[in-house]
Protein backbone atom coordinates (compact mmCIF):
# COMPACT_ATOMS: atom_id res chain seq x y z
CA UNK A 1 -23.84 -37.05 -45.60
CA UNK A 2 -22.63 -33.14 -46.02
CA UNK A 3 -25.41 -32.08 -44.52
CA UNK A 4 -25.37 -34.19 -41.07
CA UNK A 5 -22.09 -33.24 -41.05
CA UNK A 6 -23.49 -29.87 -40.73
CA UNK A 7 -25.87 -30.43 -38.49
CA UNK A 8 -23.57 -31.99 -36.19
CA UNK A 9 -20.82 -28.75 -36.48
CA UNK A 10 -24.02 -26.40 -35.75
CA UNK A 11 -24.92 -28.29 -32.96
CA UNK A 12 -21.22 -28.66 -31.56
CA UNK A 13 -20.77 -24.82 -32.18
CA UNK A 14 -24.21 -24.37 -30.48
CA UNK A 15 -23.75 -26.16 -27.50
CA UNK A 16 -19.82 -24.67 -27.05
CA UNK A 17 -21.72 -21.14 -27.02
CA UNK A 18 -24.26 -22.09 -24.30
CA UNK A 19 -21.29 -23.96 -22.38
CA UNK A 20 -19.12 -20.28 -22.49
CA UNK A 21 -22.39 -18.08 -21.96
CA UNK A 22 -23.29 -20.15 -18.37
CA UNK A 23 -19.94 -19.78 -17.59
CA UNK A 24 -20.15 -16.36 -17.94
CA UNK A 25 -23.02 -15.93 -16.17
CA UNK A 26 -21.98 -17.85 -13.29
CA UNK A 27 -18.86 -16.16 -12.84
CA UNK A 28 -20.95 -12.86 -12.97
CA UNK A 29 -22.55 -14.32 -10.09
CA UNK A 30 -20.19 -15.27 -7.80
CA UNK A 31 -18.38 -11.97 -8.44
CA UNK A 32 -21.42 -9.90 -8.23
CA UNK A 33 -22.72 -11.61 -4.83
CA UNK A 34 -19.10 -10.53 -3.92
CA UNK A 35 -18.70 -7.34 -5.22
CA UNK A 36 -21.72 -6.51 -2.86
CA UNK A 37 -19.92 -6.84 0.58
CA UNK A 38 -16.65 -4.72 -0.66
CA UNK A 39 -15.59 -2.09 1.61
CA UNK A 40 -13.19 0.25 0.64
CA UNK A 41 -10.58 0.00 3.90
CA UNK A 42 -9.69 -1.17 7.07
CA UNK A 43 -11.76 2.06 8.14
CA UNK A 44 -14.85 1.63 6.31
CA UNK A 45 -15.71 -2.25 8.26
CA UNK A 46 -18.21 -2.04 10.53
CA UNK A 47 -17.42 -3.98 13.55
CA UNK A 48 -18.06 -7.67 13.19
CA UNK A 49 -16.64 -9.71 16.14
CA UNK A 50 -14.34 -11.97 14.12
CA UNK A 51 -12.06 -11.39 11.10
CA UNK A 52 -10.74 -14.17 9.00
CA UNK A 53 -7.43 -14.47 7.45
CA UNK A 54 -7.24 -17.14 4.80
CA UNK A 55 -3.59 -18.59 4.15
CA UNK A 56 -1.20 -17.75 1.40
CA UNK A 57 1.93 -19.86 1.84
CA UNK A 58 5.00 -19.96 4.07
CA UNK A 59 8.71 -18.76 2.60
CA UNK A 60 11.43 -21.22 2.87
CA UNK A 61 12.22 -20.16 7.21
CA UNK A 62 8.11 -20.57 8.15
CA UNK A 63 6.93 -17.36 8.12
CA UNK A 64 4.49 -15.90 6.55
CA UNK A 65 4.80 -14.99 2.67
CA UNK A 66 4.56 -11.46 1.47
CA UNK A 67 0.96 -11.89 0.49
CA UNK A 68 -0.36 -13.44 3.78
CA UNK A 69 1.62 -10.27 5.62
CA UNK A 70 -0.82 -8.43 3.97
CA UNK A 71 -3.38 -10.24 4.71
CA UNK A 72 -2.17 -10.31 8.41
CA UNK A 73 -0.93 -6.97 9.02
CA UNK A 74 -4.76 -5.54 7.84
CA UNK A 75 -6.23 -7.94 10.28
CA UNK A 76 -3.40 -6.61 13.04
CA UNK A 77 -5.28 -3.39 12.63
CA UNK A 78 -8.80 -3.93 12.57
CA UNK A 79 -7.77 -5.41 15.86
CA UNK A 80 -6.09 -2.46 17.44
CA UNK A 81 -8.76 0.01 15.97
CA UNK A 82 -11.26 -2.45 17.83
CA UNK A 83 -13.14 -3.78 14.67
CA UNK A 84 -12.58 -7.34 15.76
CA UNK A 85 -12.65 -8.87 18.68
CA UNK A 86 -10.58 -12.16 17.55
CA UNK A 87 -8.62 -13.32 14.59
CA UNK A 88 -9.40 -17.04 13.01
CA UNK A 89 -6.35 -17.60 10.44
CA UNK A 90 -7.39 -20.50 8.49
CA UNK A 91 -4.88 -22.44 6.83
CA UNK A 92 -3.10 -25.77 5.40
CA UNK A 93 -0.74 -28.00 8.20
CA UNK A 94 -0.99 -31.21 6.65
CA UNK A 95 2.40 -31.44 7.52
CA UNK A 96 4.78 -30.62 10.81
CA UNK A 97 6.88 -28.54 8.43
CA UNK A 98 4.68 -26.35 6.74
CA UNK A 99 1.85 -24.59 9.81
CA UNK A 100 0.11 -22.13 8.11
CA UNK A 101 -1.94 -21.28 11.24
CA UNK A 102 1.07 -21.19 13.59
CA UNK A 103 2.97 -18.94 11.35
CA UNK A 104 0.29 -16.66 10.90
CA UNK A 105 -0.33 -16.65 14.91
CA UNK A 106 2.91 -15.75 15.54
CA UNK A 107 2.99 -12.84 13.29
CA UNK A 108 -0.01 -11.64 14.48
CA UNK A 109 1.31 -11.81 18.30
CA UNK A 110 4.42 -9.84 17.25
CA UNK A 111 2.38 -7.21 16.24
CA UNK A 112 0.38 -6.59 19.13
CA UNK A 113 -2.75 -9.01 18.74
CA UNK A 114 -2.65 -11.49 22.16
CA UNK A 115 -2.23 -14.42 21.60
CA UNK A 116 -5.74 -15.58 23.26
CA UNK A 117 -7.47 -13.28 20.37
CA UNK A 118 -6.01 -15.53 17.39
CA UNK A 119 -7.46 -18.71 16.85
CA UNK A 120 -5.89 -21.41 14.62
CA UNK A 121 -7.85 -23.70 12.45
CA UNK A 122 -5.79 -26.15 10.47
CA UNK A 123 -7.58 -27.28 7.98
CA UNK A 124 -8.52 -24.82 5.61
CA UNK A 125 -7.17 -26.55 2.76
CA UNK A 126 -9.03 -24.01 0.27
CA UNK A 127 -11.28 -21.32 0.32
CA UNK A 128 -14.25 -23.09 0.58
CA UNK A 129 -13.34 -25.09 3.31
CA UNK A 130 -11.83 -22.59 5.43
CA UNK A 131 -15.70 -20.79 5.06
CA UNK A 132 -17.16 -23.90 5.70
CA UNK A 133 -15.41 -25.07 9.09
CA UNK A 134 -15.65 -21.07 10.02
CA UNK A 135 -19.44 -21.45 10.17
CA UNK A 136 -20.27 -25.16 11.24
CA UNK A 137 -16.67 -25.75 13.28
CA UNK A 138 -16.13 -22.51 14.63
CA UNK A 139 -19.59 -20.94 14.95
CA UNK A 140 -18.79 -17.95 13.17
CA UNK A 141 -22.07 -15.99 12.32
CA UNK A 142 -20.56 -12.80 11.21
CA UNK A 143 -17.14 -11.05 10.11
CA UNK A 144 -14.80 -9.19 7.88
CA UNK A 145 -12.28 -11.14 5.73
CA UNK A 146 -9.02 -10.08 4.77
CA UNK A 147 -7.58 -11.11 1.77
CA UNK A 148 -5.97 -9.81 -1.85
CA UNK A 149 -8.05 -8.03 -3.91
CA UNK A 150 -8.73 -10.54 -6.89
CA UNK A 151 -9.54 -13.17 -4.46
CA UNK A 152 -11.53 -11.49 -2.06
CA UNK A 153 -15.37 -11.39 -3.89
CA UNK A 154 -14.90 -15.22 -4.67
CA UNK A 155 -14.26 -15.67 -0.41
CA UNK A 156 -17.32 -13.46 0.22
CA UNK A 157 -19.49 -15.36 -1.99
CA UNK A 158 -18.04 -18.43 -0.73
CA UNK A 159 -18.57 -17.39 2.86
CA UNK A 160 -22.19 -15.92 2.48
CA UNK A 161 -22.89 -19.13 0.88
CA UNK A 162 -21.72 -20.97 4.07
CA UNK A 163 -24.18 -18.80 6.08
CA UNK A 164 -21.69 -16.43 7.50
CA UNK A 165 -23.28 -12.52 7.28
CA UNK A 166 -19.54 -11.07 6.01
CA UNK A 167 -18.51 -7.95 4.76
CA UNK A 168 -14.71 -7.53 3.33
CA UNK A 169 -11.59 -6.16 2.46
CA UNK A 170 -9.08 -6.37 -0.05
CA UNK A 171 -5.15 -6.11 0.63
CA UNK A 172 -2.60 -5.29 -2.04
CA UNK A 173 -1.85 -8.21 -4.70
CA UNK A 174 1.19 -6.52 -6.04
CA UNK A 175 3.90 -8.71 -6.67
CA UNK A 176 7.67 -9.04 -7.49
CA UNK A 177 6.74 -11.62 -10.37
CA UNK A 178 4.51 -9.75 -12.74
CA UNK A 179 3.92 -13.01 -14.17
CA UNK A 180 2.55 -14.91 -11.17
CA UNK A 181 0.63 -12.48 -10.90
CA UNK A 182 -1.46 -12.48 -13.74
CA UNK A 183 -2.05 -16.13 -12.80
CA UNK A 184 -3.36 -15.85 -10.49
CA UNK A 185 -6.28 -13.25 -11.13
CA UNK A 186 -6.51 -15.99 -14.31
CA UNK A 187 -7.34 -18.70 -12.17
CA UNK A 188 -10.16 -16.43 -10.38
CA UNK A 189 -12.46 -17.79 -13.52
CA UNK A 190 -12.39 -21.78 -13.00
CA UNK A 191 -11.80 -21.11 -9.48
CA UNK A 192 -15.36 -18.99 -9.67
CA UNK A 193 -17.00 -21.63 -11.30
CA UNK A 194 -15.50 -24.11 -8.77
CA UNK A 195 -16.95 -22.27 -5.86
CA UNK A 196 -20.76 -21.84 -7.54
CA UNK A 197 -20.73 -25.66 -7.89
CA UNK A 198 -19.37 -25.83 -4.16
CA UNK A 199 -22.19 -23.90 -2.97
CA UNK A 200 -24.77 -25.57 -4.72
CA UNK A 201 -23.60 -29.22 -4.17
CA UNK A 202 -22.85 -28.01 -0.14
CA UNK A 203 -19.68 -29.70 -0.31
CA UNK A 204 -18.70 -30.92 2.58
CA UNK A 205 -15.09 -29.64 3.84
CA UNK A 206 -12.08 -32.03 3.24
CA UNK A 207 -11.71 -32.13 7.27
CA UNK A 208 -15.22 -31.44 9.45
CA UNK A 209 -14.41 -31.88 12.90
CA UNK A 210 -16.19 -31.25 15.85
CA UNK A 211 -17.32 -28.05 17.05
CA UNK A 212 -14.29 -26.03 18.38
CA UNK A 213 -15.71 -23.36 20.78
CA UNK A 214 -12.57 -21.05 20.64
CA UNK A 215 -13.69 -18.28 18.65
CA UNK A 216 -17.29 -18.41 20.42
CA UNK A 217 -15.57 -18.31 24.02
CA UNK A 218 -13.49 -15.08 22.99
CA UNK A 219 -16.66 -13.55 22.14
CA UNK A 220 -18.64 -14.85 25.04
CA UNK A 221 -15.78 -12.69 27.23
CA UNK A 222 -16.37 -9.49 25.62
CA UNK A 223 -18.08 -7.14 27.86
C-alpha cells in the first residue's frame, strides 16, 4: 500500500512540475512575441496610421485616471509629431455612467487631437477584445499601441495574434500605491496565460458588431 502511495505522490509531484514548466514557457512566449515590437519612445515609432489606446479606468468626476493620461497624453503626441493619423481609444461603457471612450476623447480633444481623428469603440471590455474588434470591427491592419509598460508586450502579442502588424510603446506605470502596483505586474502571469489560450481558441470578442468604417474613412482622407 506504501508504495502506491508513492507512486501516486511521484506522479502528483510530476505532473505539478510539467503544469509550472508549460506555464513558464507560455508566458515566455507571449512576452517574448512582445518584447519583439518594443520601441524605446514616442520618437523611435515608425509611422503606422492608427494608434490604439486601451482603457484604464475613470476617477470618481469621469475623466480619465492617472494611468490612462499616460496612455493618452503619449498618443496626443505621436499625433502632433505626425506618427498617427487617428486615435482608436478602446474601452468599457457598459454603463451611461462610466464612458471610457468618451472620456478618453475628450482628453484627447483638449490637447490638440480633432475630434474627427479619435475614434471611440465601446466595447473593449479587455485586452483581447479591444485587439480583436480593432482588426475585424475597425479594419485596423497596422499601428502603435500605447499603454504601461508591464502591460504593453501582453497587448502586442495579443494584437499580432489578431492579425494587426503593431509595433509599441510603453508609458510610465508609476503609481501613488506601491502596492497596487505590484499587482498588477503580478497579474501579468495568469493574465499571459489567459491571452495564449485566447489566441489559440480565437475567442470571439464579448461584443462583435458590424464593421464600423471610422478609422478606415480617416485614413482613406489622408493625402
Amino acid at each position: 500500500m506504501s508504495g502506491a502511495r508513492g507512486r501516486v505522490r511521484r506522479g502528483v509531484t510530476a505532473g505539478a512540475v510539467a503544469v509550472v514548466w508549460v506555464l513558464a514557457a507560455v508566458t515566455v512566449v507571449v512576452q517574448g512575441v512582445g518584447q519583439a515590437a518594443v520601441r524605446g519612445s514616442v520618437q523611435d515609432v515608425p509611422p503606422s496610421g492608427v494608434v490604439i489606446v486601451p482603457g484604464a479606468g475613470l476617477r470618481p468626476d469621469g475623466t480619465p485616471s492617472t494611468y490612462l493620461r499616460r496612455r493618452l497624453d503619449a498618443a496626443a503626441e505621436l499625433y502632433a509629431q505626425g506618427t498617427v493619423e487617428v486615435v482608436l481609444v478602446s474601452g468599457d461603457n457598459r454603463t451611461p455612467q462610466h464612458d471610457e471612450p468618451t472620456a478618453m476623447r475628450d482628453w484627447l480633444v483638449e490637447r490638440g487631437v480633432p475630434a474627427d481623428r479619435v475614434v471611440r469603440d465601446h466595447a473593449g471590455l479587455d485586452t483581447h477584445d479591444t485587439c480583436v474588434r480593432a482588426h475585424d470591427v475597425f479594419g485596423v491592419e497596422e499601428a502603435v499601441v500605447v499603454t504601461q509598460s508591464y502591460h504593453l508586450r501582453r497587448m502586442l502579442f495579443s494584437c499580432r495574434a489578431a492579425g494587426i502588424d503593431v509595433t509599441g510603446v510603453g508609458v510610465s506605470a508609476a503609481s501613488v500605491e506601491p502596492a497596487k502596483a505590484v499587482v498588477y505586474r503580478v497579474r501579468e502571469l495568469p493574465a499571459s496565460w489567459r491571452a495564449a489560450l485566447d489566441a489559440v481558441t480565437r475567442r470571439p470578442p464579448v461584443h462583435g458588431g458590424p464593421v464600423e468604417p471610422g478609422v478606415t474613412d480617416v485614413l482613406a482622407r489622408v493625402p
